[in-house]
Protein backbone atom coordinates (compact mmCIF):
# COMPACT_ATOMS: atom_id res chain seq x y z
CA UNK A 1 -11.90 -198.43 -50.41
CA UNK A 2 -12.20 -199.55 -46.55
CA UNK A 3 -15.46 -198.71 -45.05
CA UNK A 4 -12.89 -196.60 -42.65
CA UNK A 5 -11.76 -194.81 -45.48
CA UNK A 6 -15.00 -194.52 -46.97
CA UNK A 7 -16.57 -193.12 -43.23
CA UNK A 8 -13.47 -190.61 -43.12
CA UNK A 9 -14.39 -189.76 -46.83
CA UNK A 10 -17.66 -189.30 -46.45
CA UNK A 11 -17.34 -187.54 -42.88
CA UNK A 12 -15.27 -185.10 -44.64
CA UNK A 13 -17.73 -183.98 -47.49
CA UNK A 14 -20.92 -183.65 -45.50
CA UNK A 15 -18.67 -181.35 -42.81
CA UNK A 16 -16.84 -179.70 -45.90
CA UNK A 17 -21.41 -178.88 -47.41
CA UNK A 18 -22.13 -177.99 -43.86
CA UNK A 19 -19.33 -175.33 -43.53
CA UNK A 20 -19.44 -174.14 -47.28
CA UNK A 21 -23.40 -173.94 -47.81
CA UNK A 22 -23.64 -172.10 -44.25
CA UNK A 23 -26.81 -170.69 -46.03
CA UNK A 24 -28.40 -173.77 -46.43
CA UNK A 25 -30.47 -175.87 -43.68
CA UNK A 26 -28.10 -178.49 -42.50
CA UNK A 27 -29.39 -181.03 -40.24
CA UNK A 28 -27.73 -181.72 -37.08
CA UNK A 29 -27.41 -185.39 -35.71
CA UNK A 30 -25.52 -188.14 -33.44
CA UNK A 31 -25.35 -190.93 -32.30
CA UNK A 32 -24.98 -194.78 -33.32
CA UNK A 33 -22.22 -196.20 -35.40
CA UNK A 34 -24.14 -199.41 -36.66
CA UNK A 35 -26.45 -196.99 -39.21
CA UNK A 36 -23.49 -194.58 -40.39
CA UNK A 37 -22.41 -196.29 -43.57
CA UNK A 38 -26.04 -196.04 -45.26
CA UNK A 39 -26.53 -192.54 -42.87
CA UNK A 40 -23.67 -190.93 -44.85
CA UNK A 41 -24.42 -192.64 -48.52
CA UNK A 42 -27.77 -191.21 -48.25
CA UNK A 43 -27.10 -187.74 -47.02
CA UNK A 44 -24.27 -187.60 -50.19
CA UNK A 45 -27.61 -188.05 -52.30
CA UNK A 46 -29.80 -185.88 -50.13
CA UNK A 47 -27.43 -183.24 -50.66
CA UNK A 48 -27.58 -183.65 -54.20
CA UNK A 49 -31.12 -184.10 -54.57
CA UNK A 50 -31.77 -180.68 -51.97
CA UNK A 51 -28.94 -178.79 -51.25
CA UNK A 52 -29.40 -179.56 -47.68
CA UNK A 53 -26.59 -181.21 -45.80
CA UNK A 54 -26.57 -183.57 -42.85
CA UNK A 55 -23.53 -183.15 -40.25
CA UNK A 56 -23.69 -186.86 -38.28
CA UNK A 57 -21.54 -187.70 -35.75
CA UNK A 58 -20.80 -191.01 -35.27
CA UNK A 59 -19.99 -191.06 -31.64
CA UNK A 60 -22.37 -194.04 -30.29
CA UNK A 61 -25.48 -194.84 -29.27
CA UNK A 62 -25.00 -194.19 -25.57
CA UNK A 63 -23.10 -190.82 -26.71
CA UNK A 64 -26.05 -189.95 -28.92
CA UNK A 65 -29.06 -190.38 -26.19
CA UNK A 66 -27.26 -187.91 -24.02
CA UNK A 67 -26.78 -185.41 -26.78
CA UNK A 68 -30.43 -185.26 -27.79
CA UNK A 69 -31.87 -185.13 -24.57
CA UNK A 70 -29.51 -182.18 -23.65
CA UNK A 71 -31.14 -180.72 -26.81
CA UNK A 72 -27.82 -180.15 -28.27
CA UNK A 73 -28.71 -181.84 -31.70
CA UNK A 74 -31.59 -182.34 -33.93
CA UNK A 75 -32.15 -185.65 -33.90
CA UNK A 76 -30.26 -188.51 -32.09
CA UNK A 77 -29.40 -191.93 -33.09
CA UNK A 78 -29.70 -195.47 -31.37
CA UNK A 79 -29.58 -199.14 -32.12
CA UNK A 80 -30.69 -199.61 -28.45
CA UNK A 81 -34.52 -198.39 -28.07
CA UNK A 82 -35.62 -196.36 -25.56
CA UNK A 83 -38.37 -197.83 -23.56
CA UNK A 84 -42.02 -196.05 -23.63
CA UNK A 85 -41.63 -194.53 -19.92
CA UNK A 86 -37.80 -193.35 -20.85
CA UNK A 87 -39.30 -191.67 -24.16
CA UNK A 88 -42.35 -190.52 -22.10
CA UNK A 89 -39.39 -188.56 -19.08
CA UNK A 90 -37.65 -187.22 -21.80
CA UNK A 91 -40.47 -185.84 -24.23
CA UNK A 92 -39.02 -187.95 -27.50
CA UNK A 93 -40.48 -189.47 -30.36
CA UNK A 94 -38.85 -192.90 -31.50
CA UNK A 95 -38.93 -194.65 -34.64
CA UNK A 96 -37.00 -197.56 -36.51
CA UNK A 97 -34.70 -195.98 -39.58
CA UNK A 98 -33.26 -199.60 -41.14
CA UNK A 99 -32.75 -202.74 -39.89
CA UNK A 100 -29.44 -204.59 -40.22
CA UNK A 101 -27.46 -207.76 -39.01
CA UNK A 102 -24.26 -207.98 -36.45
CA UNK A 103 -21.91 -210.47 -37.46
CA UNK A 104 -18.85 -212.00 -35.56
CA UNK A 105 -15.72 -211.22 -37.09
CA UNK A 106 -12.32 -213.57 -36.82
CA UNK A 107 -8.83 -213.77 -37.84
CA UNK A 108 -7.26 -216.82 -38.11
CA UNK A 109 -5.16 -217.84 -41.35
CA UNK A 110 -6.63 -220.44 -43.53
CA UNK A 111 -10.29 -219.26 -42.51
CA UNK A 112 -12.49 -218.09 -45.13
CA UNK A 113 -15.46 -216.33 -44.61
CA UNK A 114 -18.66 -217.94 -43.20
CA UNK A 115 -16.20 -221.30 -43.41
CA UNK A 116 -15.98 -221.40 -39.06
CA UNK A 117 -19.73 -221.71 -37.30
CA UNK A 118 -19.87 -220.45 -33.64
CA UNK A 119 -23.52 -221.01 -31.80
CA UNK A 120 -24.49 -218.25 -29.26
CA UNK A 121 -23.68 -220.41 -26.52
CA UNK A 122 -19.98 -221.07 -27.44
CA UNK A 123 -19.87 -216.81 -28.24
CA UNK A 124 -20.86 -216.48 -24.77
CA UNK A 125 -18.60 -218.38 -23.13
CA UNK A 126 -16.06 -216.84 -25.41
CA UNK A 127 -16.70 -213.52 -24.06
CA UNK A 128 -16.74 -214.58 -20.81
CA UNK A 129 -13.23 -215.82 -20.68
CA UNK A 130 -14.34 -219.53 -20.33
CA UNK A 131 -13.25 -220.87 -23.92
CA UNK A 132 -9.76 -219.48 -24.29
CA UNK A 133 -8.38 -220.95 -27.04
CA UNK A 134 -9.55 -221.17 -30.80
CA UNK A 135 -8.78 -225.48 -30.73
CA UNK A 136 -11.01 -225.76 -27.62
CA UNK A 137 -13.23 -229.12 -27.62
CA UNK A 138 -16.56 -226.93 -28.17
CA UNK A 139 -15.36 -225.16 -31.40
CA UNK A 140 -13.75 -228.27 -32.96
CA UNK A 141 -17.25 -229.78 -32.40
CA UNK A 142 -19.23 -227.14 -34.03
CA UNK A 143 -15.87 -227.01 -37.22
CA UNK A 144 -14.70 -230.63 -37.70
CA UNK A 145 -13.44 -229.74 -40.98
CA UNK A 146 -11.48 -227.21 -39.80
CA UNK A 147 -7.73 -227.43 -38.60
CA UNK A 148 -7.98 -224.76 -35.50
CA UNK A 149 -4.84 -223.76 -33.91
CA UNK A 150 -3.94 -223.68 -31.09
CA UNK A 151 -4.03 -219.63 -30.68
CA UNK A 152 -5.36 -217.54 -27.47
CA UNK A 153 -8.42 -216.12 -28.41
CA UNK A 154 -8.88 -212.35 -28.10
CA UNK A 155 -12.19 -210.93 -27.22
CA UNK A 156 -12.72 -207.40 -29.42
CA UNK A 157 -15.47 -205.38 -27.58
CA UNK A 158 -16.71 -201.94 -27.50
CA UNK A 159 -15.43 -199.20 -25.07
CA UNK A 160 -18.11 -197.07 -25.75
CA UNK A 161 -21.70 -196.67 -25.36
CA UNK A 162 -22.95 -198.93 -27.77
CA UNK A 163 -26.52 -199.98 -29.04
CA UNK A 164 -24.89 -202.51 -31.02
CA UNK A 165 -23.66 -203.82 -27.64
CA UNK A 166 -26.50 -203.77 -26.41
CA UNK A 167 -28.08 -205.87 -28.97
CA UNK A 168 -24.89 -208.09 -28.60
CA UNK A 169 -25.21 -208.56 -25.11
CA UNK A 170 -29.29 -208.70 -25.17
CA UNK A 171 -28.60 -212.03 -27.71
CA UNK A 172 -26.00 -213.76 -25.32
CA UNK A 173 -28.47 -212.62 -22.61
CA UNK A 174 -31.06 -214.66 -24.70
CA UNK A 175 -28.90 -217.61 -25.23
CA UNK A 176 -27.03 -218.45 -22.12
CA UNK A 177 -28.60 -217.28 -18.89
CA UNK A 178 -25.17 -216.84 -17.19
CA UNK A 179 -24.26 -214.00 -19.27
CA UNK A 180 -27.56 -211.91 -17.58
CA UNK A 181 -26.46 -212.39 -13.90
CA UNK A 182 -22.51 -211.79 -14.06
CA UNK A 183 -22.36 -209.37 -17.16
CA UNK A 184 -25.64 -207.86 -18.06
CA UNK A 185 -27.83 -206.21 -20.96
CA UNK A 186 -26.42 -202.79 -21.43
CA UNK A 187 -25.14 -200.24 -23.99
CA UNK A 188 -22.16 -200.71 -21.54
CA UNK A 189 -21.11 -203.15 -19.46
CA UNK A 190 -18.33 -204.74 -17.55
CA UNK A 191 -16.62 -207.10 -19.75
CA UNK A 192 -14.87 -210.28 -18.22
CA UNK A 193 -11.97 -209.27 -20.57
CA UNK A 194 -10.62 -208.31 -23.74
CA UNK A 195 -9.38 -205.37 -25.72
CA UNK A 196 -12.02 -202.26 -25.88
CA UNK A 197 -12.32 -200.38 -29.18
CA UNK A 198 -14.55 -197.23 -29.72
CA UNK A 199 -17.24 -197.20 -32.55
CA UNK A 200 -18.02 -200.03 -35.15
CA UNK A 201 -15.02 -199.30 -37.02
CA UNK A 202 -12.77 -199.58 -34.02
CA UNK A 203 -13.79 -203.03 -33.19
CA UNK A 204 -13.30 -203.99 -37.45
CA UNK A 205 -9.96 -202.48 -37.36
CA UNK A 206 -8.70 -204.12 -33.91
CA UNK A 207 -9.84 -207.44 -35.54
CA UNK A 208 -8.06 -207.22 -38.73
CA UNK A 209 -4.98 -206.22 -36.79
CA UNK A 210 -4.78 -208.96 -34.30
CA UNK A 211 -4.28 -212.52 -34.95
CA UNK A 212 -6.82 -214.99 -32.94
CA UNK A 213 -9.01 -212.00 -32.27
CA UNK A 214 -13.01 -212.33 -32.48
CA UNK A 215 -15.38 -209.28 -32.77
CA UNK A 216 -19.12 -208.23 -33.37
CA UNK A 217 -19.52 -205.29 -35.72
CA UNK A 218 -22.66 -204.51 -38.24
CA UNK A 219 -22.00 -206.64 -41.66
CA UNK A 220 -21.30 -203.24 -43.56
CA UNK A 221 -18.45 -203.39 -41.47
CA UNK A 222 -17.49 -206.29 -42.23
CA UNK A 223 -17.78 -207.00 -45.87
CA UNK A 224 -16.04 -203.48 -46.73
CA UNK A 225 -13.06 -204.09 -44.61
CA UNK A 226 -12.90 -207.16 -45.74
CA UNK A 227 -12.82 -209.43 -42.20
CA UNK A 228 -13.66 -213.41 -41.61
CA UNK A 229 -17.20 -213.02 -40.55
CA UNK A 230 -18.36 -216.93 -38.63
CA UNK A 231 -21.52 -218.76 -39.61
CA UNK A 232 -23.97 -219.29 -37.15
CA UNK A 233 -26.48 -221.26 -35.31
CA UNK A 234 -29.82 -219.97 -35.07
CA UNK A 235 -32.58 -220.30 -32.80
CA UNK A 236 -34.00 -223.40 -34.71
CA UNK A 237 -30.87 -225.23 -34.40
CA UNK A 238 -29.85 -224.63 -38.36
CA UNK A 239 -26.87 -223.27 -39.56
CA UNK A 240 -27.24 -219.79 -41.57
CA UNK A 241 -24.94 -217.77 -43.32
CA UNK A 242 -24.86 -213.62 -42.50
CA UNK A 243 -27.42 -212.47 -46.01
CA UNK A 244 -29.81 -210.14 -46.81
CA UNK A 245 -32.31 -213.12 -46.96
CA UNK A 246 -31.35 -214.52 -43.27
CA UNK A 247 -31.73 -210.81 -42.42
CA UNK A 248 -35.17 -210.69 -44.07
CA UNK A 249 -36.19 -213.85 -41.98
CA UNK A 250 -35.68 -212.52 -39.10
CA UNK A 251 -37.03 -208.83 -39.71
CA UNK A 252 -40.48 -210.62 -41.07
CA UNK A 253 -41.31 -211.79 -37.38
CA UNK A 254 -41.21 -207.91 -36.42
CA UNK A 255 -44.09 -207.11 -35.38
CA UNK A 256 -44.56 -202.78 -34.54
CA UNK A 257 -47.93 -202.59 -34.97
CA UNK A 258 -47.98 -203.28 -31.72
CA UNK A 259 -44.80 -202.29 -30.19
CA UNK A 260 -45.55 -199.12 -27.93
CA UNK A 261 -43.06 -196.30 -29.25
CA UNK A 262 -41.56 -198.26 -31.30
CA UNK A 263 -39.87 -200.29 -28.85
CA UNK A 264 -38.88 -203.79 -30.21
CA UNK A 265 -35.69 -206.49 -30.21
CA UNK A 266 -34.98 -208.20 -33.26
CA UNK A 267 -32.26 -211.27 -31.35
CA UNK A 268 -32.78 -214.27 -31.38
CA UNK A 269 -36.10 -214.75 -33.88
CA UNK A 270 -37.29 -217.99 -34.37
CA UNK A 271 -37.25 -219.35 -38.07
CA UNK A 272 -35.27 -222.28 -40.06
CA UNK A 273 -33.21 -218.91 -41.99
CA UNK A 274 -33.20 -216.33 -39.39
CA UNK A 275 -30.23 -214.87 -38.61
CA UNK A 276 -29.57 -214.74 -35.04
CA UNK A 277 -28.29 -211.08 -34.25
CA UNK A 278 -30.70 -208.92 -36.40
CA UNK A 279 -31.13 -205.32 -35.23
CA UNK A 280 -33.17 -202.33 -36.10
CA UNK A 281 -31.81 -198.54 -35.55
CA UNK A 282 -33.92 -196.25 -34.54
CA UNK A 283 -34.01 -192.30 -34.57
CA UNK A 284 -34.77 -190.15 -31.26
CA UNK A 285 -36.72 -186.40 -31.99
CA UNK A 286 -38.15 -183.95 -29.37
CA UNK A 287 -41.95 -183.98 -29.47
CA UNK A 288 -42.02 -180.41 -29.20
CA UNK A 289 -38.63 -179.62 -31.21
CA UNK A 290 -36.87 -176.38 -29.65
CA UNK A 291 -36.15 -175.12 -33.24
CA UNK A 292 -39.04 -176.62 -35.10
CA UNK A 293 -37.71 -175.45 -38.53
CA UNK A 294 -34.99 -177.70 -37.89
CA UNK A 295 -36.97 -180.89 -36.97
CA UNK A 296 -39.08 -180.02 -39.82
CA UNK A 297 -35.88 -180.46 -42.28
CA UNK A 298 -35.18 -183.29 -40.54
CA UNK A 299 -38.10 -185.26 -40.82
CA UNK A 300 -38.22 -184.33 -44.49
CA UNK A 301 -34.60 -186.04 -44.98
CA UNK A 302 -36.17 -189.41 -43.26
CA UNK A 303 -39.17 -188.98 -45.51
CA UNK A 304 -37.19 -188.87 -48.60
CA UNK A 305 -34.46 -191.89 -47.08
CA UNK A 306 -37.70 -193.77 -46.80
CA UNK A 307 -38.99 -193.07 -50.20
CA UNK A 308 -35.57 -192.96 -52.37
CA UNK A 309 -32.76 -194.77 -49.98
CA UNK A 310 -33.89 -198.45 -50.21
CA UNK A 311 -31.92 -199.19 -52.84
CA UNK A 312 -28.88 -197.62 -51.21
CA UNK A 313 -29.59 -199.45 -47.88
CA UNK A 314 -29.55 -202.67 -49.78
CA UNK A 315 -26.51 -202.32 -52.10
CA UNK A 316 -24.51 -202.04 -47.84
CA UNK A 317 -26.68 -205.11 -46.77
CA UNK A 318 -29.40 -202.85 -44.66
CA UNK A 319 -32.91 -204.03 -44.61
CA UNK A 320 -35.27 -201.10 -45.13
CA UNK A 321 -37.90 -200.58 -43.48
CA UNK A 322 -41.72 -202.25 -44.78
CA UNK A 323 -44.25 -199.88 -46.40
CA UNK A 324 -46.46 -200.37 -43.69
CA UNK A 325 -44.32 -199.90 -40.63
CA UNK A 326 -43.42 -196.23 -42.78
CA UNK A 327 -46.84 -195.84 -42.62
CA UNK A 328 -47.36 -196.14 -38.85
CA UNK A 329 -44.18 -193.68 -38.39
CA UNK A 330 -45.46 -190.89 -40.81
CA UNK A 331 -48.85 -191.26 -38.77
CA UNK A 332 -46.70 -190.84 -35.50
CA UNK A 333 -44.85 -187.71 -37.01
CA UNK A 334 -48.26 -185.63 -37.23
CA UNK A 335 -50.05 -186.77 -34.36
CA UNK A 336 -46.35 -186.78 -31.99
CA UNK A 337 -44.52 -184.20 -33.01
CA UNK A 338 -45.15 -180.37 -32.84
CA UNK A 339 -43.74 -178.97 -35.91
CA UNK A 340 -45.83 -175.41 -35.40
């Protein structure tokens, strides 16, 4: 099954509990794309487990900020923190859910994956519109094994608010100075060029669709549909292949003990096995809930995700989150927010 097929799948039975168990408490979220795949697994086995359903919309990060600060849902969803004087305006509590990595995604004939390396330099320049073609000097440098043709490359971007964008953009930001002053570090922002595709699945789907095209999706994305994900070169110089362990190495140098609300980057992490464009996703809750029965549910369904969904995370290539950084959230949930 396509991770498309499986969202749509899995979209469909949480709606189909929230509309037949009316009765029960069903717990009302948006937001980012990047999380949904382990979102929806673990709410099918919440729903087991409780009874309780979870109706997620997977409509973006940008798309879920609004929504939660208009009060409209329970809880929202972001792969692009809020920063403490944001969270501070708009009365929410933040915390990181899972971490995961973004990958970019190709299709070119003959290429298997992890077989082409790109370095976040050359990714830059990609995106904007100054390396055109997939046999330019710069990637037959980085792939002199490789036969690259001599195909137009097409740029696969998000058209939506996007925290996985912003984590995109806050890497080539990172890597290539350039890419701050003429595009920017955003959730949106005006790409040089391309094709624009809404939501994680979007981008996958334009990708496999269109030959010589390049993307950045979460690697759920891209191992269940299947696509050409590229090698890369981290911050130490050394090529690494998109695993849980190159996730790991990047995730270790996280450090939220002292990251006020939460607020941290995971790009660009020094480290021999890092992978480059590592990302955590966070959740966004009122401090003072409108409907505090409803908060209360959901913070139980994180609480149990935390305690039974690591396994699950792992089996779609998510890092869950340490025992100690759970700590530091469940401390936040009782001191932050105002359950009574």
């Amino acid at each position: 099954m396509t991770l498309t097929n499986f969202i749509r799948a899995a979209a469909f039975a949480v709606c189909a509990a929230t509309v037949t168990g009316a009765q029960a408490a069903d717990i009302s979220g948006a937001g980012a794309t990047f999380p949904f795949p382990i979102y929806a697994k673990w709410a099918d086995s919440y729903k087991k487990d409780t009874g309780n359903g979870l109706n997620y919309q997977s409509i973006g990060s940008g798309a879920g900020i609004k929504q939660i600060k208009a009060r409209t849902v329970t809880f929202g969803a972001t792969d692009a923190p809020l920063e403490p004087a944001e969270l501070e305006k708009a009365g929410l509590a933040q915390w990181p859910m899972v971490m995961g990595g973004i990958v970019a995604v190709v299709n070119l004939d003959g290429v298997k994956p992890g077989d082409i390396v790109i370095d976040g330099t050359t990714l830059a320049q990609i995106y904007l519109g100054k390396i055109t073609k997939w046999n330019d000097p710069t990637l037959k440098a980085l792939n002199p094994k490789l036969n690259l043709p001599d195909l137009p490359i097409v740029p696969i971007h998000r058209a939506d608010g996007s925290g996985t964008t912003f984590n995109f953009t806050y890497y080539l930001g990172e890597v290539l100075p350039d890419w701050k002053s003429q595009v920017g570090v955003s959730t949106t922002v005006d790409w040089p060029g391309g094709i624009g595709a809404k939501g994680n699945d979007g981008v996958a789907n334009n990708v496999a669709t269109t030959k010589g095209a390049i993307g950045y999706v979460e690697f759920a994305y891209a191992e269940q549909n299947k696509l050409t994900f590229a090698s890369m070169a981290n911050k130490a110089g050394k090529v690494v292949a998109p695993t849980m362990e190159a996730f790991q190495a990047a995730a270790a140098n996280a450090d939220w003990d002292h990251a006020p609300g939460f607020y941290l980057i995971l790009a660009d992490q020094p480290g021999d096995k890092s992978w480059p464009m590592t990302a955590a996703t966070f959740i966004l809750l009122p401090k003072d809930p409108p409907n505090k029965a409803a908060a209360k549910d959901a913070i139980d369904f994180f609480k149990w995700a935390y305690d039974k969904g690591d396994k699950m995370a792992e089996d779609l290539d998510y890092i869950p989150m340490p025992d100690s950084v759970v700590a530091l959230v469940e401390k936040m949930w009782t001191k932050d927010v105002k359950l009574n």
